[in-house]
N, C-alpha and C. Protein backbone atom coordinates (compact mmCIF):
# COMPACT_ATOMS: atom_id res chain seq x y z
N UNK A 1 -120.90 -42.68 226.27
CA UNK A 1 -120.92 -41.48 227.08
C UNK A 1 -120.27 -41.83 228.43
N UNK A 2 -119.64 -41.22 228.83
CA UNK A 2 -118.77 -41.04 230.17
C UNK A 2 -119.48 -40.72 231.24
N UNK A 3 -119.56 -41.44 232.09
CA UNK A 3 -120.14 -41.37 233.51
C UNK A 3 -120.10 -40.20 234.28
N UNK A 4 -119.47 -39.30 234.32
CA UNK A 4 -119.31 -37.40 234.17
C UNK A 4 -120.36 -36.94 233.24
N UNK A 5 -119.99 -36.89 232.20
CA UNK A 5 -121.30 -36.84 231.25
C UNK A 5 -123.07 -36.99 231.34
N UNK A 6 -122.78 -38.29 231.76
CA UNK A 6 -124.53 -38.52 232.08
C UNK A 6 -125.03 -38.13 233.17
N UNK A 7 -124.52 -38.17 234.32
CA UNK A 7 -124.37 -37.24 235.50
C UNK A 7 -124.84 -36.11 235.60
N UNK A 8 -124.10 -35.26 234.91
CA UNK A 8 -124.49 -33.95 234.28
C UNK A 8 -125.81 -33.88 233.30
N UNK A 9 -125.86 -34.63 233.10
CA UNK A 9 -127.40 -34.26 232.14
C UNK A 9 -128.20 -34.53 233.06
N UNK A 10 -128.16 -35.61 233.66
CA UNK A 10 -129.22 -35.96 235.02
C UNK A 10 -129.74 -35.02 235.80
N UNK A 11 -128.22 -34.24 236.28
CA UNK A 11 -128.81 -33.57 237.21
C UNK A 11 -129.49 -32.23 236.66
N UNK A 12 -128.78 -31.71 235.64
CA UNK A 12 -129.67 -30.49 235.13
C UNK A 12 -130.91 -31.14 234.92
N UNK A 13 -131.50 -32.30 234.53
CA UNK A 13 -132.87 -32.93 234.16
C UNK A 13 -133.30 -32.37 236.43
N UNK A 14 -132.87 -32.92 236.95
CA UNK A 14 -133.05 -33.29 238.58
C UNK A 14 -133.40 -31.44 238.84
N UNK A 15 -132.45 -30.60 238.70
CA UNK A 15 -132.89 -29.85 239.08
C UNK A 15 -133.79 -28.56 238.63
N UNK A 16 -134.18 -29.33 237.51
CA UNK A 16 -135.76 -28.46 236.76
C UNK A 16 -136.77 -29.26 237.39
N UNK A 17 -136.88 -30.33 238.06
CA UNK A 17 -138.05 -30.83 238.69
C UNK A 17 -138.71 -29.83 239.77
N UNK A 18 -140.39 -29.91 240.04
CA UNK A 18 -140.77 -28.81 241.18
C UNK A 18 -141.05 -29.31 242.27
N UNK A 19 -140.01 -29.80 243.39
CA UNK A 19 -140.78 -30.73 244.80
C UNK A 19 -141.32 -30.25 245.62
N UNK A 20 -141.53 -28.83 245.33
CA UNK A 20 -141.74 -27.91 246.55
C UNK A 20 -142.94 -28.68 247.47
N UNK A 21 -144.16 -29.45 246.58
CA UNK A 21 -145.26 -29.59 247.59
C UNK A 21 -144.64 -31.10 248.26
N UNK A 22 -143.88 -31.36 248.58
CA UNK A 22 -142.72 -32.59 249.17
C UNK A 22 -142.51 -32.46 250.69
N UNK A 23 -142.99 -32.97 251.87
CA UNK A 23 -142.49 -32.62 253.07
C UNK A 23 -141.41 -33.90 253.37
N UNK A 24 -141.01 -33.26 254.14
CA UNK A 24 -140.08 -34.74 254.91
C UNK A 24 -138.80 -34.85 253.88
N UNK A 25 -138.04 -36.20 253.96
CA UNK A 25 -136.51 -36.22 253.88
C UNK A 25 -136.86 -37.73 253.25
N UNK A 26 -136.26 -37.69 251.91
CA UNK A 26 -136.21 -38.98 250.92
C UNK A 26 -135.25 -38.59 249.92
N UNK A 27 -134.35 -39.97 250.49
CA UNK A 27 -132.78 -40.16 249.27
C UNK A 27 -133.02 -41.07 248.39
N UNK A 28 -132.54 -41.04 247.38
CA UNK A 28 -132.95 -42.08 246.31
C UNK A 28 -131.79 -42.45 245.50
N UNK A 29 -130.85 -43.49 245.53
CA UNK A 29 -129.47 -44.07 244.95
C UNK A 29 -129.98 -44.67 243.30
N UNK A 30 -129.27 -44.13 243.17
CA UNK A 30 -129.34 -44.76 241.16
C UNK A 30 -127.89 -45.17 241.14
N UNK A 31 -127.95 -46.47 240.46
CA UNK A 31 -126.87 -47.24 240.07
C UNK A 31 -126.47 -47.35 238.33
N UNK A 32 -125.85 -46.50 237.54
CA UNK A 32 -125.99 -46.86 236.40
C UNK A 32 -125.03 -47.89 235.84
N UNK A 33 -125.75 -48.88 235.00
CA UNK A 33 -125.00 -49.89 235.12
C UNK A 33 -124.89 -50.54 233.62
N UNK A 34 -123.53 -49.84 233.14
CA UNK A 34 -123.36 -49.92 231.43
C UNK A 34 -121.94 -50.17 231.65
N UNK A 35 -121.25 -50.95 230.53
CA UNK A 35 -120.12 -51.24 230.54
C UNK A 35 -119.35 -49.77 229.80
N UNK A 36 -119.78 -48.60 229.35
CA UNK A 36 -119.52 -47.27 229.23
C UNK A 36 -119.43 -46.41 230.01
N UNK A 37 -120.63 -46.57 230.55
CA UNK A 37 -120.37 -45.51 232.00
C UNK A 37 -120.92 -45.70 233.38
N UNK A 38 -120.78 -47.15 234.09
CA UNK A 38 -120.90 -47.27 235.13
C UNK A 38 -120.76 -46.47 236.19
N UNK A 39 -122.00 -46.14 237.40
CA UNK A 39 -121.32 -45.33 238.38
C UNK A 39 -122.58 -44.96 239.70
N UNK A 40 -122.21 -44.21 240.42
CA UNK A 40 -123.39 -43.92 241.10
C UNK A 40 -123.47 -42.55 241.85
N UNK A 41 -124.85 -42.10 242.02
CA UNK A 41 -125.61 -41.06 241.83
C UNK A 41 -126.68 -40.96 242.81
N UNK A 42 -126.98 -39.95 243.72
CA UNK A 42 -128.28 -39.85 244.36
C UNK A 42 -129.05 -38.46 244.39
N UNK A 43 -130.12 -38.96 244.32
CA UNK A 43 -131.29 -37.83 244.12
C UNK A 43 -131.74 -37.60 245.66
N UNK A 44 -131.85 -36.41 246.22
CA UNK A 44 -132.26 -36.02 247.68
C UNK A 44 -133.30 -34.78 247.16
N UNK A 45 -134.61 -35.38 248.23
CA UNK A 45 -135.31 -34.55 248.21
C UNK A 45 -135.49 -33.94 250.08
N UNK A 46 -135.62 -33.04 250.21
CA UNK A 46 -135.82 -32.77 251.72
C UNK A 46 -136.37 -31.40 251.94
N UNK A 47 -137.36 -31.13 252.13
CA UNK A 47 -138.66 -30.53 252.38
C UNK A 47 -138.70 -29.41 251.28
N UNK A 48 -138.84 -29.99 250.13
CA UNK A 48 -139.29 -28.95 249.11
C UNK A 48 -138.23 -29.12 248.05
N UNK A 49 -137.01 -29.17 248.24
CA UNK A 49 -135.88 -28.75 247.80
C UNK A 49 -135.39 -30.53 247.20
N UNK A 50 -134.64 -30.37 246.07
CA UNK A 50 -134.28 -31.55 245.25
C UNK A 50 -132.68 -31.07 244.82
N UNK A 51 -132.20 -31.80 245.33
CA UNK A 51 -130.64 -32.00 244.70
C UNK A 51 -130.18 -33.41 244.22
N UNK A 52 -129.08 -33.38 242.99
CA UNK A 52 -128.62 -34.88 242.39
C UNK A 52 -127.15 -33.95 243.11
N UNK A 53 -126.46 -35.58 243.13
CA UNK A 53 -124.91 -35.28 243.94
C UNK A 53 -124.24 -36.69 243.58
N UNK A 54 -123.07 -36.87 243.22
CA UNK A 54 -122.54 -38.18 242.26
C UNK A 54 -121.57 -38.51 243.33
N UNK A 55 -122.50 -39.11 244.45
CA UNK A 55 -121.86 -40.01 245.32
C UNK A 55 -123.55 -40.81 245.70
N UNK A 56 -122.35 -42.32 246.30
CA UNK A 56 -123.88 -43.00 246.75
C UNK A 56 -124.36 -42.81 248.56
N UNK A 57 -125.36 -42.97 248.58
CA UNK A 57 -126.41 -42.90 249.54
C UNK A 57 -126.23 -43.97 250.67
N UNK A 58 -125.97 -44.20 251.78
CA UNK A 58 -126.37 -45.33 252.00
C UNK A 58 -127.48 -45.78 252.92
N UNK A 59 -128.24 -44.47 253.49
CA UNK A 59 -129.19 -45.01 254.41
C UNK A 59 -129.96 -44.18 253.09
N UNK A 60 -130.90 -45.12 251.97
CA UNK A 60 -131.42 -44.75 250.85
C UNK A 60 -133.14 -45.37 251.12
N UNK A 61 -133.73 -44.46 250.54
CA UNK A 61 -135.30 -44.82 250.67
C UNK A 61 -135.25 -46.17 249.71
N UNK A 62 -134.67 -46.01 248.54
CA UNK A 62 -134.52 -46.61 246.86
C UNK A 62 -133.55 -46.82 246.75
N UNK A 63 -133.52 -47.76 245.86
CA UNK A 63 -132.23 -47.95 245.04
C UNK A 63 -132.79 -48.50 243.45
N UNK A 64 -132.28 -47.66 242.58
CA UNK A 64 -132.71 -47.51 240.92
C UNK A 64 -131.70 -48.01 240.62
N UNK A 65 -131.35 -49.01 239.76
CA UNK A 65 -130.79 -49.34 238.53
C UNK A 65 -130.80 -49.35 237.33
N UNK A 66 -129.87 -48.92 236.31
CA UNK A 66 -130.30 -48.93 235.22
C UNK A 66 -129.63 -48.21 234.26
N UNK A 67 -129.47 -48.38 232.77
CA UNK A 67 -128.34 -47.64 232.37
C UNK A 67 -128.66 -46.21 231.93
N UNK A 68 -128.25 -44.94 231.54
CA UNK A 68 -127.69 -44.09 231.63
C UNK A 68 -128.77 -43.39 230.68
N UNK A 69 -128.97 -43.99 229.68
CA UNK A 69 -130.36 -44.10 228.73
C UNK A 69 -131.54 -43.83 229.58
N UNK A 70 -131.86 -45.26 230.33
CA UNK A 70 -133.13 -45.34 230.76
C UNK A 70 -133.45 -44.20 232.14
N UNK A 71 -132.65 -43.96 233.35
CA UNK A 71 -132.21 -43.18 234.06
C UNK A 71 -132.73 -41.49 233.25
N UNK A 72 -131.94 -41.37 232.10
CA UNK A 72 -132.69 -39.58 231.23
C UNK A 72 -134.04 -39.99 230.70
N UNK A 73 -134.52 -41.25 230.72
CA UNK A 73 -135.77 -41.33 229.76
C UNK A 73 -137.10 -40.78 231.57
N UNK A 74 -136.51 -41.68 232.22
CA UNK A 74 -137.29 -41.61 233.64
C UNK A 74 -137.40 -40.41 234.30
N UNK A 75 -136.11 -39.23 234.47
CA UNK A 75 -135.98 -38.29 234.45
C UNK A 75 -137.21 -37.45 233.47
N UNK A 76 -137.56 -37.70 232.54
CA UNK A 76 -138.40 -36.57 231.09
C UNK A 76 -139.48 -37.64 231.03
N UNK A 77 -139.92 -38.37 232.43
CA UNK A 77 -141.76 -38.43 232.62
C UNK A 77 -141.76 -39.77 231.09
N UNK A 78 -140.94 -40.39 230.89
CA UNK A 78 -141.13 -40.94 229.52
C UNK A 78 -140.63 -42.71 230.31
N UNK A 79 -141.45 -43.91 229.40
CA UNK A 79 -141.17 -44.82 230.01
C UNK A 79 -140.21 -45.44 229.72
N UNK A 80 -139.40 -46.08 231.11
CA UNK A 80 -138.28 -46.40 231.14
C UNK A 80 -137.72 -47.96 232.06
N UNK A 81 -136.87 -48.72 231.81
CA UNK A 81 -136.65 -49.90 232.51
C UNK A 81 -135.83 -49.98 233.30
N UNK A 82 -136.26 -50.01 234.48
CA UNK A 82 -135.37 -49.82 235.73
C UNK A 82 -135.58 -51.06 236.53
N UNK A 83 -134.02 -51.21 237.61
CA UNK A 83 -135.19 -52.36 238.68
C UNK A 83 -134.68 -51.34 240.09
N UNK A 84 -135.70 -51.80 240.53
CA UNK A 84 -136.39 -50.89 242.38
C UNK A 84 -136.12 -51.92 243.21
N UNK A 85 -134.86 -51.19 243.97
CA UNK A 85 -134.95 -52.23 245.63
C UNK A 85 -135.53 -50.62 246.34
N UNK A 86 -136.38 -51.23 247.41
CA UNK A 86 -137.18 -50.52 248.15
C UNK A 86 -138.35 -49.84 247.59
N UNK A 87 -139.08 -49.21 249.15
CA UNK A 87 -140.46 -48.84 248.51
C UNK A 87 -141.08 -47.18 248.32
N UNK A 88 -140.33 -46.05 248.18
CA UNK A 88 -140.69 -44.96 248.32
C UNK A 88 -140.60 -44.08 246.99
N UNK A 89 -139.83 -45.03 245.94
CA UNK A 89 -139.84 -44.41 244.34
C UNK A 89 -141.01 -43.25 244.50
N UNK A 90 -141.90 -43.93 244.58
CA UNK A 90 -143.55 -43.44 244.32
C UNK A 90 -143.25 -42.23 244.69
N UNK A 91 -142.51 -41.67 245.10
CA UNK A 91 -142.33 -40.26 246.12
C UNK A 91 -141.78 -39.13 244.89
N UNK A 92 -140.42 -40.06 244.59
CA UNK A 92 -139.42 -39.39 242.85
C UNK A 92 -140.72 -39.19 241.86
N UNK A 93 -141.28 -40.16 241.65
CA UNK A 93 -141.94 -40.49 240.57
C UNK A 93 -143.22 -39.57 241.05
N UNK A 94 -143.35 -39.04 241.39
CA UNK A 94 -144.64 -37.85 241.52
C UNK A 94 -144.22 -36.73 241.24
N UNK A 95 -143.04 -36.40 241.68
CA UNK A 95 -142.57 -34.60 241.56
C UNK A 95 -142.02 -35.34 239.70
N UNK A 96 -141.55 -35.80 239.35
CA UNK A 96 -141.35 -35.98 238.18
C UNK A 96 -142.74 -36.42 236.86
N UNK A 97 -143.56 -37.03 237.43
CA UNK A 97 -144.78 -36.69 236.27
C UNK A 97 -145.20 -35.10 236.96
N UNK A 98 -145.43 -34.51 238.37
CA UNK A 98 -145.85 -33.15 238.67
C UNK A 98 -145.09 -32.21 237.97
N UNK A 99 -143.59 -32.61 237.62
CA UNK A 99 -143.30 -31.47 236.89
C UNK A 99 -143.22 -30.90 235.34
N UNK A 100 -143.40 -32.65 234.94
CA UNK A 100 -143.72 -32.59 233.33
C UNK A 100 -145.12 -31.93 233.03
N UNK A 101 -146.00 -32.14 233.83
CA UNK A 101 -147.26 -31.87 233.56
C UNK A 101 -147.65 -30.52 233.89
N UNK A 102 -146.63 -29.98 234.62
CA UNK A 102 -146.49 -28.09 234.66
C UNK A 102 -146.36 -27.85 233.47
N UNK A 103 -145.38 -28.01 232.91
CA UNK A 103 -144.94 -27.60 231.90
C UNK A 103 -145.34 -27.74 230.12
N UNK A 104 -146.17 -28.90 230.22
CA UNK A 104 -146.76 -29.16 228.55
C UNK A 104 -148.60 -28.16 228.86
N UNK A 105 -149.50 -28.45 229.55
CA UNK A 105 -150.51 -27.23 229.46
C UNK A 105 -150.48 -25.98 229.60
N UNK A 106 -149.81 -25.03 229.82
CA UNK A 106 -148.84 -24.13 229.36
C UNK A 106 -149.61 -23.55 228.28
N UNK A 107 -148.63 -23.73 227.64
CA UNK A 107 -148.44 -23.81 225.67
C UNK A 107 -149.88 -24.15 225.18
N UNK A 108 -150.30 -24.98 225.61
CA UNK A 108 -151.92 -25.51 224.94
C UNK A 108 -152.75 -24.79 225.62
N UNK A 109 -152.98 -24.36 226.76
CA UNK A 109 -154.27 -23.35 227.05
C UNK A 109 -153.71 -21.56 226.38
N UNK A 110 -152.45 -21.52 226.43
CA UNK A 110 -152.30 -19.78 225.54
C UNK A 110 -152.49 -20.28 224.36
N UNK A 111 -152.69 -21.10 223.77
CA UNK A 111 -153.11 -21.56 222.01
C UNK A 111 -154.41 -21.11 222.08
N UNK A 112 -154.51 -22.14 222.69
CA UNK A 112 -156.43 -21.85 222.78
C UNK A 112 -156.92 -20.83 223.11
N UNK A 113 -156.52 -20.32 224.29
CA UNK A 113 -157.77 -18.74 224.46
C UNK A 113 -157.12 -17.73 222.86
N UNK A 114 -156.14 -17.66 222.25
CA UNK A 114 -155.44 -16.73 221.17
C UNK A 114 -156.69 -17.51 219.96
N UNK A 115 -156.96 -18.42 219.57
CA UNK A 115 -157.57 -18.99 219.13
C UNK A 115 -159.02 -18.55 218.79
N UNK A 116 -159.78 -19.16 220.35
CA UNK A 116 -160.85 -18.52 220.74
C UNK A 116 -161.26 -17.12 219.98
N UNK A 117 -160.41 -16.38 220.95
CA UNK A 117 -160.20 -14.75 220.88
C UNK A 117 -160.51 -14.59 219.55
N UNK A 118 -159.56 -14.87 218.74
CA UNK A 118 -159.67 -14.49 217.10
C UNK A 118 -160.81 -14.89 216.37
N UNK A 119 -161.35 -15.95 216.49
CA UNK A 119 -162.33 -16.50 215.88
C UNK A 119 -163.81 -15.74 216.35
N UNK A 120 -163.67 -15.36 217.63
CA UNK A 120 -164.54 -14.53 218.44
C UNK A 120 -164.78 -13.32 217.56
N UNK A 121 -163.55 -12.84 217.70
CA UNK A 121 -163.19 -11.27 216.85
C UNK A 121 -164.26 -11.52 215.43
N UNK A 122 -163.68 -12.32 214.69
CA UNK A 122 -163.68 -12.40 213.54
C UNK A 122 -165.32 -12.93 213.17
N UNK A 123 -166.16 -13.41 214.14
CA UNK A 123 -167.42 -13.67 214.09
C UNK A 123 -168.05 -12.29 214.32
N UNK A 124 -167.79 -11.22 215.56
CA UNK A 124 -168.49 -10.57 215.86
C UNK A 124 -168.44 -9.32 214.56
N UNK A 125 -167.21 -9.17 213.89
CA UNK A 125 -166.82 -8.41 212.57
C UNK A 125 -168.18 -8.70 211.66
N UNK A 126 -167.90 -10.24 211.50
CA UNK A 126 -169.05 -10.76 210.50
C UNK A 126 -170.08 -10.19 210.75
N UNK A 127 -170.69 -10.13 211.66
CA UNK A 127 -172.00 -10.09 212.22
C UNK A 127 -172.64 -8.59 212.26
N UNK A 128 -171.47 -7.80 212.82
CA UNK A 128 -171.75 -6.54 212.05
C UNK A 128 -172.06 -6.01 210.96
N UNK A 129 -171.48 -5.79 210.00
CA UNK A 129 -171.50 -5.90 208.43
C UNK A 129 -172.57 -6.09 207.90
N UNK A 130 -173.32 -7.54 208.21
CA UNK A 130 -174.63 -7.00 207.46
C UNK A 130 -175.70 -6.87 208.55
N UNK A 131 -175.82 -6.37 209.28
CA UNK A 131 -176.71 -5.35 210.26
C UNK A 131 -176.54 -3.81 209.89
N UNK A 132 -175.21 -3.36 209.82
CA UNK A 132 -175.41 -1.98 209.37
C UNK A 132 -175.73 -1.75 207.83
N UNK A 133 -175.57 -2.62 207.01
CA UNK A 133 -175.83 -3.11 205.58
C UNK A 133 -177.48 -2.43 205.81
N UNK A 134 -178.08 -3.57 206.81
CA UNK A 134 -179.83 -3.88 206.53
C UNK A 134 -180.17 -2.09 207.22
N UNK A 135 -179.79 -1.81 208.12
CA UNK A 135 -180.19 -0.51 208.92
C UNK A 135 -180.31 0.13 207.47
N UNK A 136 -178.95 0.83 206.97
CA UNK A 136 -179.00 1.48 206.08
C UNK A 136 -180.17 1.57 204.83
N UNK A 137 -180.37 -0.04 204.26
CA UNK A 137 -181.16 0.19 203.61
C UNK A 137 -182.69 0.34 203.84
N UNK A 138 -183.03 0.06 205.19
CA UNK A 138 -184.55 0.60 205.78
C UNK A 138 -184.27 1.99 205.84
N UNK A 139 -183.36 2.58 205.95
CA UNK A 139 -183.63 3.99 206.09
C UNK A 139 -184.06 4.33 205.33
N UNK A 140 -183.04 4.45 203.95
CA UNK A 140 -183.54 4.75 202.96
C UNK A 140 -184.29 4.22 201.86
N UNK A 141 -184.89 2.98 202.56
CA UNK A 141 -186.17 2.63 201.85
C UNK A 141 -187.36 3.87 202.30
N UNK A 142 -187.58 4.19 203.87
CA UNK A 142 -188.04 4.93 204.13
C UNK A 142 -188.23 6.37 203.97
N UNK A 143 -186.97 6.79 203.74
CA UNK A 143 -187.11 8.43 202.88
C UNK A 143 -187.32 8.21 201.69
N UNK A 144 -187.21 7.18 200.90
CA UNK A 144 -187.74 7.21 199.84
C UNK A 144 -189.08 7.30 199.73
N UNK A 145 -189.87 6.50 200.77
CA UNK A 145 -191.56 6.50 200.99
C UNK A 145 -191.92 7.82 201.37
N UNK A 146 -191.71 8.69 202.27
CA UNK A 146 -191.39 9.68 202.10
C UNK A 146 -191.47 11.14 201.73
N UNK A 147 -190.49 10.88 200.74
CA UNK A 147 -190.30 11.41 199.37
C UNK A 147 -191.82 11.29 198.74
N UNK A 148 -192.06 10.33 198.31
CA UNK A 148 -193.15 10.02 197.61
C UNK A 148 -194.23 10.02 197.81
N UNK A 149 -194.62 9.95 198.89
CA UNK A 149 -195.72 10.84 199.70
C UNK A 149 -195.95 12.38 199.72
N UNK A 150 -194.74 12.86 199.64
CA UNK A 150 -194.96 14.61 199.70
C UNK A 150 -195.59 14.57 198.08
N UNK A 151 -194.81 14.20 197.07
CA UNK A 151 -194.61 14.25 195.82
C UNK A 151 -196.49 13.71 195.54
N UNK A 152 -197.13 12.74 196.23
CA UNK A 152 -198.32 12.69 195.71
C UNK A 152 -199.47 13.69 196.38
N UNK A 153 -199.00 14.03 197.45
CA UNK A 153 -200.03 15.25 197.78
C UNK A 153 -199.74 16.70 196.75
């Protein structure tokens, strides 16, 4: 893959991330470093807002290395082998598990209450059914008694 190429996937990965709860100003230089597609890349976050831009950084919080692979695996919250000069990663690496983790409970709590709901439904159905079953037949166990009372006087 061509160093244009991975770039582009990066950054569409970069700019689905959510930094909004992010104050302050942190650049972060990625070096990808493959005999395919060598090149370099920085991630800027600055008060809320996250942009990737395929030039390097040089007054950089970080500096990421790593090839082009591991770089999209790190990007999608998934583990990946990088090496870290400097100390503020921790900063990337929060809005990036914060934004994976928006996005997968989601899907699993609308499962569940649809779930719930139905099974709910479908108990309280049950439960009806034979209550008006039993009503019915005390009634007319009772007009039958009744009945049979007039009939013996």
């Amino acid at each position: 893959m061509a160093y244009h190429e991975s770039f582009e996937k990066i950054a569409a990965q970069v700019n689905g991330l959510d930094a909004s709860k992010v104050e302050g100003h942190f650049a972060f230089q990625f070096n990808i470093i493959s005999e395919e597609d060598a090149g370099i890349f920085y991630v800027e976050i600055n008060d809320g807002k996250i942009i990737a831009m395929p030039y390097d950084y040089q007054d950089n919080d970080a500096v990421v290395s790593a090839t082009s692979e591991e770089i999209i695996k790190y990007f999608n919250n998934e583990s990946a082998n990088y090496e870290v000069m400097g100390d503020k990663l921790d900063v990337l690496t929060a809005v990036v598990v914060n934004s994976a983790n928006k996005k997968k409970p989601a899907a699993k709590k609308t499962a569940t209450k649809k779930a719930s709901t139905t099974k709910k439904a479908a108990k309280d159905a049950a439960d009806e059914k034979p209550a008006k079953k039993t009503a019915t037949k005390k009634t007319a166990a009772k007009k039958t008694t009744k009945k049979d009372e007039a009939k013996a006087k």
